[in-house]
Protein backbone atom coordinates (compact mmCIF):
# COMPACT_ATOMS: atom_id res chain seq x y z
CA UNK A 1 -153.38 111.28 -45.20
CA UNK A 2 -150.93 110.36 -42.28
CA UNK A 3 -148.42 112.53 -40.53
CA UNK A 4 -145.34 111.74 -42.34
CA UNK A 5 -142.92 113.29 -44.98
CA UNK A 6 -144.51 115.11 -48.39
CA UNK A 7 -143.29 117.31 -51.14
CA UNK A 8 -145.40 120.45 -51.35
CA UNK A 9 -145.94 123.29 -53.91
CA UNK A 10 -147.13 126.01 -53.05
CA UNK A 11 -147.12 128.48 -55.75
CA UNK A 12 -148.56 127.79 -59.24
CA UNK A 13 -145.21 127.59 -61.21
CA UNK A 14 -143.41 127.17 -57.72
CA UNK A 15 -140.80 124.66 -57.50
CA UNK A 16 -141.44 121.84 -54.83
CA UNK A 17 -140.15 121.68 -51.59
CA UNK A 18 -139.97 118.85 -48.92
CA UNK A 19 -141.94 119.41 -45.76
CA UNK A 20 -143.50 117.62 -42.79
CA UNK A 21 -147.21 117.47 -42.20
CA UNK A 22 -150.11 115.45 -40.10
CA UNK A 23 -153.13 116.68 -39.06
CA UNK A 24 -153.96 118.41 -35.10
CA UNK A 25 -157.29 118.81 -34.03
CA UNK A 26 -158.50 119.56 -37.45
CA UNK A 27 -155.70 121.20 -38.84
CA UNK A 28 -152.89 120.82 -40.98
CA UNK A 29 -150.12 121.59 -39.96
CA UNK A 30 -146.99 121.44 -42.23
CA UNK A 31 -143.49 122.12 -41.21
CA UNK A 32 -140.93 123.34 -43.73
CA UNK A 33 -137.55 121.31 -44.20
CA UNK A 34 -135.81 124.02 -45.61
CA UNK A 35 -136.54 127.71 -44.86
CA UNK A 36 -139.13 129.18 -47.40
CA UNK A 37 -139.56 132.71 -48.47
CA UNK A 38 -142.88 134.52 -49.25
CA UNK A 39 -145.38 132.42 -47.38
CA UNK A 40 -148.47 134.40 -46.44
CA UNK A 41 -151.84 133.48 -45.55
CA UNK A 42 -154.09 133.19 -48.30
CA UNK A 43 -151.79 131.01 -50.45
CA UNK A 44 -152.67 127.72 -51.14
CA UNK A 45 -150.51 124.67 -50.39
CA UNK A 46 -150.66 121.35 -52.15
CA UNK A 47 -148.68 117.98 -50.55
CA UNK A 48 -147.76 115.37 -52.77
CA UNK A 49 -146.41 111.55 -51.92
CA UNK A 50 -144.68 110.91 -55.14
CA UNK A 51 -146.83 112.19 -58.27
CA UNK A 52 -149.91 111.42 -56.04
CA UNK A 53 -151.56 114.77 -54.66
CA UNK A 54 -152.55 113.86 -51.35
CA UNK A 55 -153.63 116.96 -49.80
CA UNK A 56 -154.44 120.93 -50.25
CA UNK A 57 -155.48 123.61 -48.04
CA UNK A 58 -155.82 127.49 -47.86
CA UNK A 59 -152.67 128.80 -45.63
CA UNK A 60 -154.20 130.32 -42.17
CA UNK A 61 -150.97 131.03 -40.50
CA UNK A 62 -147.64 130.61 -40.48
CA UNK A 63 -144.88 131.19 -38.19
CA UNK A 64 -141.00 131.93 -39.10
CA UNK A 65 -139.26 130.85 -36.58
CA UNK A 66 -140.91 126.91 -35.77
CA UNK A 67 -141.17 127.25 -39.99
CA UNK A 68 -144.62 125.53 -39.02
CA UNK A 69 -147.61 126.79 -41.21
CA UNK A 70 -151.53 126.22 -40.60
CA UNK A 71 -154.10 125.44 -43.15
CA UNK A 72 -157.94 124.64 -42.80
């Protein structure tokens, strides 16, 4: 997976949500297009390019006000 443009879900019956990711010394990091509510460490985040799942990770971190989240 390349840095580039996704969709990602990130709750099980969550609606999808277009976001920015690439990986950075080992981590993902993925960068919200639109301000998201409710993200917490511990949740799990899955990227899609089309209907193709091209990534998933555990949330580590996330920060409100670069709307940048970490994942390992």
């Amino acid at each position: 997976m390349g840095p580039g443009t996704y969709t990602a879900q990130l709750r099980a019956h969550g609606g999808e949500t277009e976001v920015t990711a690439e990986l950075v010394d080992g981590t993902l990091e993925v960068s919200f297009t639109e301000p998201v509510r409710g993200v917490a460490p511990g949740q799990a985040i899955v990227l899609y390019d089309g209907t193709r799942v091209v990534g998933s990770a555990t949330i580590a971190t996330t920060s409100r006000a670069a709307k940048t989240h970490s994942a390992v």
